[in-house]
Every structure is written in C-alpha cells, then in structure tokens.
PDB file of N, CA and C in Angstrom:
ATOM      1  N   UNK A   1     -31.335  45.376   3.401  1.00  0.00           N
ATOM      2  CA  UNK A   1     -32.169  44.213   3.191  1.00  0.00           C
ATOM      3  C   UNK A   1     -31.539  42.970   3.821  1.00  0.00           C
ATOM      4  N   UNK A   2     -30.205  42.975   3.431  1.00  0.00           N
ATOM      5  CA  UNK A   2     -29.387  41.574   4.333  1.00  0.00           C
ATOM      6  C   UNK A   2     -29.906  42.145   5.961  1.00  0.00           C
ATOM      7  N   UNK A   3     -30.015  42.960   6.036  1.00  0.00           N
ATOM      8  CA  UNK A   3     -29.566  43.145   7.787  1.00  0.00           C
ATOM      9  C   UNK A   3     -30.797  43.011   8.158  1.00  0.00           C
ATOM     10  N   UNK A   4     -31.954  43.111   7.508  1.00  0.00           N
ATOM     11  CA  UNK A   4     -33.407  42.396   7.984  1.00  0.00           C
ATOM     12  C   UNK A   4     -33.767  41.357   7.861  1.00  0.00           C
ATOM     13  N   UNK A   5     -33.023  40.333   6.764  1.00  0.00           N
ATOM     14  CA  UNK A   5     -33.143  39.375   6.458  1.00  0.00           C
ATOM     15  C   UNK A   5     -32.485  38.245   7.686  1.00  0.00           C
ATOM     16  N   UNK A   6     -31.551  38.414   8.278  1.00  0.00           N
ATOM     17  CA  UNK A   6     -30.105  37.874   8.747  1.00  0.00           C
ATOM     18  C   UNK A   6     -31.122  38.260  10.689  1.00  0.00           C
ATOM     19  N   UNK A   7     -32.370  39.387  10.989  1.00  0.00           N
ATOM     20  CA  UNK A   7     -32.776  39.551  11.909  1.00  0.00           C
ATOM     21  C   UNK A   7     -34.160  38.564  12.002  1.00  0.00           C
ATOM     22  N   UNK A   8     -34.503  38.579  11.571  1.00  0.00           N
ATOM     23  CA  UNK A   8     -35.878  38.086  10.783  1.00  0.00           C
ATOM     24  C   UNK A   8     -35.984  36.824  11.503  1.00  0.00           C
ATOM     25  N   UNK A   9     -36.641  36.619  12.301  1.00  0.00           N
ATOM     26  CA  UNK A   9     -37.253  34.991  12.990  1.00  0.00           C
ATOM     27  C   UNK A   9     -38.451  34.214  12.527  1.00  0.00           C
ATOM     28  N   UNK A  10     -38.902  34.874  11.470  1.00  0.00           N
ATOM     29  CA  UNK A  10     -40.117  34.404  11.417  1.00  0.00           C
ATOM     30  C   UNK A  10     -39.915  32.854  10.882  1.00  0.00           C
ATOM     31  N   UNK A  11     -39.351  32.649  10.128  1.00  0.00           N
ATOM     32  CA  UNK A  11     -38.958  31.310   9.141  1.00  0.00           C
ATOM     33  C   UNK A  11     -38.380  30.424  10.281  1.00  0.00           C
ATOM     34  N   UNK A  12     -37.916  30.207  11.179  1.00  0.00           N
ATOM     35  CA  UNK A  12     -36.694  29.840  12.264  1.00  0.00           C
ATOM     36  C   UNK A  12     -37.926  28.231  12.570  1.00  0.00           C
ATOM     37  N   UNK A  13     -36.702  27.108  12.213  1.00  0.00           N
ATOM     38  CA  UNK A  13     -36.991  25.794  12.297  1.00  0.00           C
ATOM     39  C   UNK A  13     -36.989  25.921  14.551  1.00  0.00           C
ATOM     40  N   UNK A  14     -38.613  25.134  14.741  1.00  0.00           N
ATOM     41  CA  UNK A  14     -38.527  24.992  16.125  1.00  0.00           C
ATOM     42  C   UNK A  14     -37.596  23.285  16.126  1.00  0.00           C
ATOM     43  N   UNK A  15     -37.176  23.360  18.099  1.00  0.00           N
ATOM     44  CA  UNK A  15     -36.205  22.959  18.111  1.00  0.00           C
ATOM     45  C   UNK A  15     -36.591  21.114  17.822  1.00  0.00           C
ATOM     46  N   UNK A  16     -38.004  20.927  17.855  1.00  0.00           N
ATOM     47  CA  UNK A  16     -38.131  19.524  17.527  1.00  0.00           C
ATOM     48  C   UNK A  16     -38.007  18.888  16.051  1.00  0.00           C
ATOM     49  N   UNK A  17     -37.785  19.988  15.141  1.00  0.00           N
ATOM     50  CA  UNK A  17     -38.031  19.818  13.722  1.00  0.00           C
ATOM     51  C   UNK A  17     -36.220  19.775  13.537  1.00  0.00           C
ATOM     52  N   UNK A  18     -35.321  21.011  14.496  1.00  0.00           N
ATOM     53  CA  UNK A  18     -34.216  20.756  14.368  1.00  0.00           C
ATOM     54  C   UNK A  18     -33.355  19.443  14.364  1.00  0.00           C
ATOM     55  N   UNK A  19     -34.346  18.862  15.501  1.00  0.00           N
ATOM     56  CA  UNK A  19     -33.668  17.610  16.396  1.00  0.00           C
ATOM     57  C   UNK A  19     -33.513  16.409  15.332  1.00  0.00           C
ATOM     58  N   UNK A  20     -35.279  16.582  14.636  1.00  0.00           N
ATOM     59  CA  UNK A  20     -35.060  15.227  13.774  1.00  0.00           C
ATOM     60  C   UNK A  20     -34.614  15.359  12.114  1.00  0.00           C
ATOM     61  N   UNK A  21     -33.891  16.755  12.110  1.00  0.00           N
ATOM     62  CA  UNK A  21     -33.129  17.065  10.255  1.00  0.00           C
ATOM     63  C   UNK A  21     -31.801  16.579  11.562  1.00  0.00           C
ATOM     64  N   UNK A  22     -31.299  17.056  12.332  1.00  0.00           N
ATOM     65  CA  UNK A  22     -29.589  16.463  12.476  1.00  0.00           C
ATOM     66  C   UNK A  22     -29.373  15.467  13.207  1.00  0.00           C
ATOM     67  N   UNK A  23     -30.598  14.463  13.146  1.00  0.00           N
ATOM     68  CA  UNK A  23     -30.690  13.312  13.792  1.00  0.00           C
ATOM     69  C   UNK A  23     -30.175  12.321  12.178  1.00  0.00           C
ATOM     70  N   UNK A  24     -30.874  12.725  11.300  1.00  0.00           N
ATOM     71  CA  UNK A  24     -31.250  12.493   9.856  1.00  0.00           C
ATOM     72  C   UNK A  24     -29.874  12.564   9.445  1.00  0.00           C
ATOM     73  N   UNK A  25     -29.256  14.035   9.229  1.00  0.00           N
ATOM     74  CA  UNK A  25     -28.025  14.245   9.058  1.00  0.00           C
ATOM     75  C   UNK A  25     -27.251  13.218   9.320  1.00  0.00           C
ATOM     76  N   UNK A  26     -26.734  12.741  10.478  1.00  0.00           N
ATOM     77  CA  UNK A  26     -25.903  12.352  11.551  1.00  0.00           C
ATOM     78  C   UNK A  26     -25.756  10.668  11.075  1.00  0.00           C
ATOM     79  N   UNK A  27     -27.093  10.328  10.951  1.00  0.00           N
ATOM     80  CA  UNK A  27     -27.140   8.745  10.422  1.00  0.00           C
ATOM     81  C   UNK A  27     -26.620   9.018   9.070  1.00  0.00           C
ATOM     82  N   UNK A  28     -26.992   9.867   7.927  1.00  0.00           N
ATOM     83  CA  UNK A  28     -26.747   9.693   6.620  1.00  0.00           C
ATOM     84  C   UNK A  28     -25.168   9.863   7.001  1.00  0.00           C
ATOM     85  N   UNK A  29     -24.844  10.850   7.354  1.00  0.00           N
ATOM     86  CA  UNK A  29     -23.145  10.857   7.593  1.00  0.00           C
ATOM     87  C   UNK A  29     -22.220   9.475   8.305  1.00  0.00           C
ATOM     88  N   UNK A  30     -22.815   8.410   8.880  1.00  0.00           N
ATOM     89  CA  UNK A  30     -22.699   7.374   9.491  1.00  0.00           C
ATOM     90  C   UNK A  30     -22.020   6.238   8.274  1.00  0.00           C
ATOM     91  N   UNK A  31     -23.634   6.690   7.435  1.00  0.00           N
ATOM     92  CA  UNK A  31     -23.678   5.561   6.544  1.00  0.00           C
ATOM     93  C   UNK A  31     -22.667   6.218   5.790  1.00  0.00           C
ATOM     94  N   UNK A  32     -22.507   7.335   5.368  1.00  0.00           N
ATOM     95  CA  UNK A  32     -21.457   7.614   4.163  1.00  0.00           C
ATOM     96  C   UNK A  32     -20.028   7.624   4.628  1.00  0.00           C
ATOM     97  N   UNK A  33     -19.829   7.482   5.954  1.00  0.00           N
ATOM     98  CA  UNK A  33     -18.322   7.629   6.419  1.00  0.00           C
ATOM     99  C   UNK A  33     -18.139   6.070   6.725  1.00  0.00           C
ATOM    100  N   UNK A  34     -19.133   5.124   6.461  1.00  0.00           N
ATOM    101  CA  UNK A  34     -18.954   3.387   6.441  1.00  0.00           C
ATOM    102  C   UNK A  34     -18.741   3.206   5.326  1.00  0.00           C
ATOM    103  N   UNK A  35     -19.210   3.208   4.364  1.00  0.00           N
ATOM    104  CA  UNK A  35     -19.121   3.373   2.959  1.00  0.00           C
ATOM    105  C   UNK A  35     -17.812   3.900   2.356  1.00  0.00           C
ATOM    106  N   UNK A  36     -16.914   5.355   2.878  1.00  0.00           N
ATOM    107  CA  UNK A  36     -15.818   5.837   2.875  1.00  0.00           C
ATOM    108  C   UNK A  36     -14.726   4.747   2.996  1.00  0.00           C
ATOM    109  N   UNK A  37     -14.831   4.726   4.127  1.00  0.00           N
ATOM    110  CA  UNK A  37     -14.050   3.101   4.869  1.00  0.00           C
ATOM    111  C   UNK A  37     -13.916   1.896   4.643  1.00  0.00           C
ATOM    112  N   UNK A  38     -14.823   1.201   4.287  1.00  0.00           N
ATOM    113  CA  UNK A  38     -14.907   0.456   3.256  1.00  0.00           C
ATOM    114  C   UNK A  38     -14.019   0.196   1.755  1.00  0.00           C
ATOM    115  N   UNK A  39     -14.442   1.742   1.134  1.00  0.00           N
ATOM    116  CA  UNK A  39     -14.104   1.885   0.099  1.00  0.00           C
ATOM    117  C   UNK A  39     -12.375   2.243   0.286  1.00  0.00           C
ATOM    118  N   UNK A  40     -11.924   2.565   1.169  1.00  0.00           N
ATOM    119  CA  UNK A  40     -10.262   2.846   1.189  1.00  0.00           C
ATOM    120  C   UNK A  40      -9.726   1.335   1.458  1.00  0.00           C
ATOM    121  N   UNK A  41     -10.671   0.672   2.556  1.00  0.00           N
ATOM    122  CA  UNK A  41      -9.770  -0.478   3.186  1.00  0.00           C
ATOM    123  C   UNK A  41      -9.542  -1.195   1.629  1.00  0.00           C
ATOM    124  N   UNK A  42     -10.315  -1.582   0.942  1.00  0.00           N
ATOM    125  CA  UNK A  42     -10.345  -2.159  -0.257  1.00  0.00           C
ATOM    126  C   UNK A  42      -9.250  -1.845  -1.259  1.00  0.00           C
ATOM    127  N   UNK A  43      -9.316  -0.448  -1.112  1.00  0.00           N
ATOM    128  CA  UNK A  43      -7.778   0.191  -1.902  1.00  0.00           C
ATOM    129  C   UNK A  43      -6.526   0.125  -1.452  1.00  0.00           C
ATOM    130  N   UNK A  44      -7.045  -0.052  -0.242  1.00  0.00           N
ATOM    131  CA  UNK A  44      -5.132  -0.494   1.176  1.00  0.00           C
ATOM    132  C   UNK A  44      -5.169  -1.737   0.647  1.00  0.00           C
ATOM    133  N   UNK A  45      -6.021  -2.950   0.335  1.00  0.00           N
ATOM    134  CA  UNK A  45      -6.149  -4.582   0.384  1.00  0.00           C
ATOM    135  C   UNK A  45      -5.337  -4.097  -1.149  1.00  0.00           C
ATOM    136  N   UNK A  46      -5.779  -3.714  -2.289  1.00  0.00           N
ATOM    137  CA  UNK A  46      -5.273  -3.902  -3.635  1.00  0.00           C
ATOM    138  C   UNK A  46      -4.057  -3.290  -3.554  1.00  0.00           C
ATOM    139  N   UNK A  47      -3.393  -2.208  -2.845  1.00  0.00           N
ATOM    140  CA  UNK A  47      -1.935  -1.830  -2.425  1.00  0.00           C
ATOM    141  C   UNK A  47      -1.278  -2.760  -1.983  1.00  0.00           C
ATOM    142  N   UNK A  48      -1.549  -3.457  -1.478  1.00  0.00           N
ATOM    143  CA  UNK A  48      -0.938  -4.529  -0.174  1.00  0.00           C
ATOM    144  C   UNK A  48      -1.009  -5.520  -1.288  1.00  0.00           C
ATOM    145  N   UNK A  49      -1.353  -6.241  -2.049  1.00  0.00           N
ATOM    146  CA  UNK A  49      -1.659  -7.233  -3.022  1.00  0.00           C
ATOM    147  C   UNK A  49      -0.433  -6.970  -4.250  1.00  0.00           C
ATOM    148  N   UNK A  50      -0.790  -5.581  -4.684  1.00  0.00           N
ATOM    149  CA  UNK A  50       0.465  -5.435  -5.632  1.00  0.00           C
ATOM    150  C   UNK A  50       1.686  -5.319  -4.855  1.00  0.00           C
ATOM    151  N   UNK A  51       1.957  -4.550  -3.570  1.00  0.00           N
ATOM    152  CA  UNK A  51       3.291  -4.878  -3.006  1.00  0.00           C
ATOM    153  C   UNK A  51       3.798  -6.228  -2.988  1.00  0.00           C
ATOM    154  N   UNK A  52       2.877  -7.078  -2.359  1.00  0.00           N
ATOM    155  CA  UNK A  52       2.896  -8.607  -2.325  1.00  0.00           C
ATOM    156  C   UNK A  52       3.434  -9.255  -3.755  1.00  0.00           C
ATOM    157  N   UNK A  53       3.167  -9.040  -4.344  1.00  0.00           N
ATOM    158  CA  UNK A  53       3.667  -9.451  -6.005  1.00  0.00           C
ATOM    159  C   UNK A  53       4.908  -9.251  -6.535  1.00  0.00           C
ATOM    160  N   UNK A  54       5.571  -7.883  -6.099  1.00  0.00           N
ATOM    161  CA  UNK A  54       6.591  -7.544  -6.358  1.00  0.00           C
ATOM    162  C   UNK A  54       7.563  -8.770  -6.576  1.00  0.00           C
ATOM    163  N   UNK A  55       8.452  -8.766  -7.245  1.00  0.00           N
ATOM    164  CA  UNK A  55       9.326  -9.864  -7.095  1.00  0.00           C
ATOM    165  C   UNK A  55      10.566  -9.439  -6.740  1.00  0.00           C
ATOM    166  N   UNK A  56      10.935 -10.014  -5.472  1.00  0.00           N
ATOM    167  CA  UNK A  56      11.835  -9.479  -4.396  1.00  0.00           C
ATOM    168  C   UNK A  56      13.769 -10.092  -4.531  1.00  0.00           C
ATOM    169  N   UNK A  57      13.514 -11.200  -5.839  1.00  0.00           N
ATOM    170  CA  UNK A  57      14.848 -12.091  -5.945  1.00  0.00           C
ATOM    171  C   UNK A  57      15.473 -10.883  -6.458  1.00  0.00           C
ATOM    172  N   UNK A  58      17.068 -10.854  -6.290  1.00  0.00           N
ATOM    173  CA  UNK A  58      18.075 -10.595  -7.100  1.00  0.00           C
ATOM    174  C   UNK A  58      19.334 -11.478  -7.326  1.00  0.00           C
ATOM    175  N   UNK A  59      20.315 -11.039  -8.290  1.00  0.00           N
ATOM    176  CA  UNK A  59      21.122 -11.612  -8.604  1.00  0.00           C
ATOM    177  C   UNK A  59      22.074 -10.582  -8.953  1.00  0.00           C
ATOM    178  N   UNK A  60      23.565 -11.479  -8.622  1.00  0.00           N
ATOM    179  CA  UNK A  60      24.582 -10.194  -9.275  1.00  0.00           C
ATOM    180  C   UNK A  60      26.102 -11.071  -9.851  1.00  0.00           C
ATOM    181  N   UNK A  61      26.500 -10.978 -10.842  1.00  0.00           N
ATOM    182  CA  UNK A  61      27.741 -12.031 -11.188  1.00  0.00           C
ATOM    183  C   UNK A  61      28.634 -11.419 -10.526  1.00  0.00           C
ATOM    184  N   UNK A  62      29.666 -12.187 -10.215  1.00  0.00           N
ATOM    185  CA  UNK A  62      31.096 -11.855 -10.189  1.00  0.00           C
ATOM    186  C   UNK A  62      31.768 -11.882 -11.111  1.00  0.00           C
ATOM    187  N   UNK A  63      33.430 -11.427 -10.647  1.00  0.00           N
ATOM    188  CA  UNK A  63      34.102 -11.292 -11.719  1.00  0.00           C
ATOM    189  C   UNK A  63      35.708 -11.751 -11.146  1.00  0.00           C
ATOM    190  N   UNK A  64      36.253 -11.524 -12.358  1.00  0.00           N
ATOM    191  CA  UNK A  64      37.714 -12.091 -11.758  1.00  0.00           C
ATOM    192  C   UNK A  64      38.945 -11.797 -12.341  1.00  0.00           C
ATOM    193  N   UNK A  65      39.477 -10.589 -11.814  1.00  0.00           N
ATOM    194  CA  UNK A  65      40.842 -10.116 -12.733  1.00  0.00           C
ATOM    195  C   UNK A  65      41.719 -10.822 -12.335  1.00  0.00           C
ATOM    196  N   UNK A  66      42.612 -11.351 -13.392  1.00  0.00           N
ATOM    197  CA  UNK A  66      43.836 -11.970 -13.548  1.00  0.00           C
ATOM    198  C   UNK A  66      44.920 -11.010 -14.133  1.00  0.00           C
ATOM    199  N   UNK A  67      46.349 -11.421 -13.849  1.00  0.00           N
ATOM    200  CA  UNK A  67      47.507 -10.867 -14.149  1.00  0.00           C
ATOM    201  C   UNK A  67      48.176 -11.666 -14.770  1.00  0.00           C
ATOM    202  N   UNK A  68      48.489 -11.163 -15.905  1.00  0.00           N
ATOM    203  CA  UNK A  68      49.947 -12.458 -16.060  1.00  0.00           C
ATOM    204  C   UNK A  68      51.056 -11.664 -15.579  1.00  0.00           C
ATOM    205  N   UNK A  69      51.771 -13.039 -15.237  1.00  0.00           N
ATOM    206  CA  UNK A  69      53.024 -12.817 -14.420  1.00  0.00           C
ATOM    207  C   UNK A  69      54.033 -13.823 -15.001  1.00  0.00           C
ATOM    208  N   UNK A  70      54.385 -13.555 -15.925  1.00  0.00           N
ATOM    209  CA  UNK A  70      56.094 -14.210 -16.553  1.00  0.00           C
ATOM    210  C   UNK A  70      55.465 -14.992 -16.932  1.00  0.00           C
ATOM    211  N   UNK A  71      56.583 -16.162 -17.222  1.00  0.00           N
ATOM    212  CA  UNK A  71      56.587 -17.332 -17.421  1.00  0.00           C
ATOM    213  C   UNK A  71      55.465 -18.809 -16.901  1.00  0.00           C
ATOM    214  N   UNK A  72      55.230 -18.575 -15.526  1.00  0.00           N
ATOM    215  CA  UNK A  72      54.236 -19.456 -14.742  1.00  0.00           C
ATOM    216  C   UNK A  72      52.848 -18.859 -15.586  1.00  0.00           C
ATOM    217  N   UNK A  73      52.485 -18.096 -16.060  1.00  0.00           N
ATOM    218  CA  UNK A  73      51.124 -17.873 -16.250  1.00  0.00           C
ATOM    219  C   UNK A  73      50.221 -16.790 -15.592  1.00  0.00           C
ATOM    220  N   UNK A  74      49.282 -16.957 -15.123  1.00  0.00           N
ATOM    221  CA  UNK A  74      48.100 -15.827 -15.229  1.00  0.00           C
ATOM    222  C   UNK A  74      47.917 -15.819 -13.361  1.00  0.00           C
ATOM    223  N   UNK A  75      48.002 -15.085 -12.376  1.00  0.00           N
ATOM    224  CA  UNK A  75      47.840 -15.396 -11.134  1.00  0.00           C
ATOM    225  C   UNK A  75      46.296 -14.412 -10.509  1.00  0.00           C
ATOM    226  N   UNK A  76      45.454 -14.894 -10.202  1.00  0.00           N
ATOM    227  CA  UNK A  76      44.535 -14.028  -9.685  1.00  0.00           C
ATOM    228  C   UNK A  76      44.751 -12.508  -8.781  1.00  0.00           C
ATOM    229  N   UNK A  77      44.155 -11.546  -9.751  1.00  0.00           N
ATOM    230  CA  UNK A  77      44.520 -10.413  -8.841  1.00  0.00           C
ATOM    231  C   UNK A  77      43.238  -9.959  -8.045  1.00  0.00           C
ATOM    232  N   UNK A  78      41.940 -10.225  -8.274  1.00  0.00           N
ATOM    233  CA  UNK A  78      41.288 -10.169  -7.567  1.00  0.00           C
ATOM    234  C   UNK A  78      39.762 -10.914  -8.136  1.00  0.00           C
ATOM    235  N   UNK A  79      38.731 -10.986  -6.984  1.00  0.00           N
ATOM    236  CA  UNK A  79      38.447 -11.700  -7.436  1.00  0.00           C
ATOM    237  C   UNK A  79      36.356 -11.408  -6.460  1.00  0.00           C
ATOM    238  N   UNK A  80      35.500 -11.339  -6.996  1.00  0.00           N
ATOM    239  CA  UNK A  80      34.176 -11.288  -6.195  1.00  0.00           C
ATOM    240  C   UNK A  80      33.283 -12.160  -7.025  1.00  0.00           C
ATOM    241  N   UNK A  81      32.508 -13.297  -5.603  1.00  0.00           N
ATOM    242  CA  UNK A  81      32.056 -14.012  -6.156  1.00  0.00           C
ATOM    243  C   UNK A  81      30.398 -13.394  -6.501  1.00  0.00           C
ATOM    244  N   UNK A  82      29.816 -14.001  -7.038  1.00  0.00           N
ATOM    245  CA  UNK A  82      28.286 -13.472  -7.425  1.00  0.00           C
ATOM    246  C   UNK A  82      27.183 -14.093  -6.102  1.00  0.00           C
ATOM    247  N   UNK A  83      25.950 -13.386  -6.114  1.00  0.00           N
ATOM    248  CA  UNK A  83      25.377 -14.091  -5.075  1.00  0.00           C
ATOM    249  C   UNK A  83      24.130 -14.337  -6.316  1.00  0.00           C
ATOM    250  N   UNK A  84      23.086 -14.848  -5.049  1.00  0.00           N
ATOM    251  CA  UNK A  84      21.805 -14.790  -5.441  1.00  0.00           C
ATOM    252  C   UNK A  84      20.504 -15.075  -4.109  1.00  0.00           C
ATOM    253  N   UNK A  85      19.448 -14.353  -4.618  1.00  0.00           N
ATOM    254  CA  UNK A  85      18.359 -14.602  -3.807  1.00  0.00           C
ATOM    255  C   UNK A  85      17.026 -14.632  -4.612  1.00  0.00           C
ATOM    256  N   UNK A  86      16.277 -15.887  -4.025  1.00  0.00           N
ATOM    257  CA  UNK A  86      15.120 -16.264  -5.048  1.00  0.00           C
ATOM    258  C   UNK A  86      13.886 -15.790  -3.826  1.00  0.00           C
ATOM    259  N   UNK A  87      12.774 -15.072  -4.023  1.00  0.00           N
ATOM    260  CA  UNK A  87      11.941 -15.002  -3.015  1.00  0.00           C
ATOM    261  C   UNK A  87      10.535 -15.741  -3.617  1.00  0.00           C
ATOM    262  N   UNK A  88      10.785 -16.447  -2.219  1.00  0.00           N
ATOM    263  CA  UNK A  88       9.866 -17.417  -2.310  1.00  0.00           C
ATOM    264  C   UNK A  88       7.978 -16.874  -1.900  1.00  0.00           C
ATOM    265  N   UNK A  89       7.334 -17.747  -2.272  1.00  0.00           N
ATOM    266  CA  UNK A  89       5.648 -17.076  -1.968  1.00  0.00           C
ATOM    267  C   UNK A  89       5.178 -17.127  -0.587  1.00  0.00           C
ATOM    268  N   UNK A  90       5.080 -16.130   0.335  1.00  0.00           N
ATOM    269  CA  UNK A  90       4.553 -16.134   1.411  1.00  0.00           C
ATOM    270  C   UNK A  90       3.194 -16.714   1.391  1.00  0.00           C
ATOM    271  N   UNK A  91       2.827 -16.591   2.674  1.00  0.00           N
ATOM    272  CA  UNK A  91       1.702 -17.546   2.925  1.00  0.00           C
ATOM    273  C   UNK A  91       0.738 -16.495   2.587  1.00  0.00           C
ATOM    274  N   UNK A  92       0.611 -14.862   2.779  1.00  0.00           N
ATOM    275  CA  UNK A  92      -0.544 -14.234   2.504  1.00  0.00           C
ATOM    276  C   UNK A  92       0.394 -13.375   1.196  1.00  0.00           C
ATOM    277  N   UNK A  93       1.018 -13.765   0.440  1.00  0.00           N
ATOM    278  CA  UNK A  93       0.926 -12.777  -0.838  1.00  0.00           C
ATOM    279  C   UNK A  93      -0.231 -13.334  -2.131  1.00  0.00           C
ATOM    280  N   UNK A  94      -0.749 -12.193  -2.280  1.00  0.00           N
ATOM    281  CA  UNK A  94      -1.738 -12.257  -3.594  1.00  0.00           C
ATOM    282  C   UNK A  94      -2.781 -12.691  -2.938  1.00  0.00           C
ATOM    283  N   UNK A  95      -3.190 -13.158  -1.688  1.00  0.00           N
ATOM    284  CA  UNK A  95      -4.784 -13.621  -1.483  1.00  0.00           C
ATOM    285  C   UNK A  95      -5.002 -12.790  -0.118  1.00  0.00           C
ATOM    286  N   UNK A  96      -6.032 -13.093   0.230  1.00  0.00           N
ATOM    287  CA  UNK A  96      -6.829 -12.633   1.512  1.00  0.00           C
ATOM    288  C   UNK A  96      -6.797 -13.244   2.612  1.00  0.00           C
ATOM    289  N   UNK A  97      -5.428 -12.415   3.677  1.00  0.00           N
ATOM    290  CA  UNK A  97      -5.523 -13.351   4.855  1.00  0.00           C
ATOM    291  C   UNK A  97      -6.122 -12.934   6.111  1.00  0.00           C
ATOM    292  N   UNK A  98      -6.495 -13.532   6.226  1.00  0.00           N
ATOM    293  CA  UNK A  98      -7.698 -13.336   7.683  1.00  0.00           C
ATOM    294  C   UNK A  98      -6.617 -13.336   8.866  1.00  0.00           C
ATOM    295  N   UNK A  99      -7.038 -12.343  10.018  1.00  0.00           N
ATOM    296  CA  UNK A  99      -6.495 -12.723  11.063  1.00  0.00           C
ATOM    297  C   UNK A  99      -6.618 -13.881  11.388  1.00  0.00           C
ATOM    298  N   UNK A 100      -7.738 -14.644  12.037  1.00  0.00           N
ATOM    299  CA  UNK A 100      -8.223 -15.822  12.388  1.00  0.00           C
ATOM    300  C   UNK A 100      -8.005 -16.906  11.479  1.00  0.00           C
ATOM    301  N   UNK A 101      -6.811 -17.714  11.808  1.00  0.00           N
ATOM    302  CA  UNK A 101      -6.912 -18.696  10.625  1.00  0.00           C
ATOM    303  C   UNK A 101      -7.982 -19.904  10.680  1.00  0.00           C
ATOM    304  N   UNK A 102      -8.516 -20.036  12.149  1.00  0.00           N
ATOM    305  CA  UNK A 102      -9.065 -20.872  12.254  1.00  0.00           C
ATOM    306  C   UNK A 102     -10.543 -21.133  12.134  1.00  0.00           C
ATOM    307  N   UNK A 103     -10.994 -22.354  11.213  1.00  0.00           N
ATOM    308  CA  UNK A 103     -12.461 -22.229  10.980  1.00  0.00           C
ATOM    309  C   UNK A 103     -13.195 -22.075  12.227  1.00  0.00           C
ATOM    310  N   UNK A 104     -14.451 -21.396  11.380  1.00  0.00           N
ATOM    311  CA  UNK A 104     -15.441 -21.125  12.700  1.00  0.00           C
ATOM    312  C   UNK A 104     -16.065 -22.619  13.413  1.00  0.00           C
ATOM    313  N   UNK A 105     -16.355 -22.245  14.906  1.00  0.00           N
ATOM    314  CA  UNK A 105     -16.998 -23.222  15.397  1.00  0.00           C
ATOM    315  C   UNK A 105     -18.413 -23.259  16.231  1.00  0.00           C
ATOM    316  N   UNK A 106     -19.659 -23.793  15.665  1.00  0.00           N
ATOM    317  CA  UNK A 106     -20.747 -23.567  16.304  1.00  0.00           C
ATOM    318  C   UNK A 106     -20.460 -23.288  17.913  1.00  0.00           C
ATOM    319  N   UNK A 107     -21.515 -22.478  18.810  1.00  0.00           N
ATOM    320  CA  UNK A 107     -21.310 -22.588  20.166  1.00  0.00           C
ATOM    321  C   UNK A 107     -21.943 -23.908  20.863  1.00  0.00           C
ATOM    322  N   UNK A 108     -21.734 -23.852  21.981  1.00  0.00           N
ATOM    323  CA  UNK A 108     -22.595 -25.817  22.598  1.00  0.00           C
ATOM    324  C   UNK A 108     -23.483 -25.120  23.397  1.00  0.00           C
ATOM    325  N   UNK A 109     -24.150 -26.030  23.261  1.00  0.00           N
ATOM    326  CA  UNK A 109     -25.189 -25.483  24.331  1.00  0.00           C
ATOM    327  C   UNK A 109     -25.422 -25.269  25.839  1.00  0.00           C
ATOM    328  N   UNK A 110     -25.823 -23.964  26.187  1.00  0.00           N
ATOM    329  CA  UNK A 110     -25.344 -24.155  27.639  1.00  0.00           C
ATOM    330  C   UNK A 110     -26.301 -24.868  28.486  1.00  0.00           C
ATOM    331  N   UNK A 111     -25.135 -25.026  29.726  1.00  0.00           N
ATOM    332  CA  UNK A 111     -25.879 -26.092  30.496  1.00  0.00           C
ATOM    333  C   UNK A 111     -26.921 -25.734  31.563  1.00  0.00           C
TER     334      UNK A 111
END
C-alpha cells in the first residue's frame, strides 16, 4: 500500500500552485527570521547592559612586618603598599548608544 501510495500522481500540486505555497513559505520565513533577530539583538543589548554595570573598582591593603632589633626598636622588615582603582561611568554603560552620535539633519533642497 506504501509503495502505491509513494507512486501515485494523482494528488501532485501543479507547478504554479507550487510556486505560490514556497513563495508564501519564503516570505513567512523572512518575517520570522526578522523577528528571530530582533529578538536576540535585544538579548545581546540586555547582556551588554548588565556587563556594563558590573563594578570594575578594586582595592587591596597593605601590610607591614616589623622586627625588633635590640635596644633601637622595631626596624621594617618588609613592607607592600595597598593600591586602589575606582571605575568610573563610561559614556555608553547602562543606556543606548547609537553609532551616530550626531542629530539628524533635514536634506536641502536640490538645486
């Protein structure tokens, strides 16, 4: 029965009816792979937003071993100072930066 079924032409879409279902296809797949795209860039923008947030300062103390040594007192035996770094707010963390920083400008009219 498959092997008559699978031979069988009678049902068989002619080729103008083909043309306009994967014409149909082709746009709906258009629109849903814009839509796709869309929907990721938006999820890269909210990735990129929380990276942006991160807070990038650190800090670390030093310290400072001393020895005593006799009579004079305590002489440094070694010694590391502490640092620090504060990170400051870039110009595109947390908002939406456009390539183009510059506002738009009507065109003039040609001459």
């Amino acid at each position: 029965m498959c092997h008559k079924f699978w031979n069988d032409d009678s049902g068989f879409i002619v080729s103008s009816e083909l043309v306009l279902i994967a014409t149909i296809c082709v746009i709906g797949l258009i629109v849903g792979l814009v839509e796709v795209q869309w929907a990721v860039v938006g999820e890269l923008n909210d990735v990129s937003d929380a990276i942006g947030s991160l807070n990038q300062g650190f800090q670390f103390a030093g310290f400072t071993s001393t020895k005593t040594q006799g009579v004079g007192g305590n002489r440094i035996k070694g010694q590391v100072f502490g640092s620090i770094f504060v990170d400051t707010v870039d110009e595109c963390d947390n908002n939406q930066c456009t390539i183009g920083c510059d506002a738009p400008v009507p065109e003039f009219p040609k001459s």
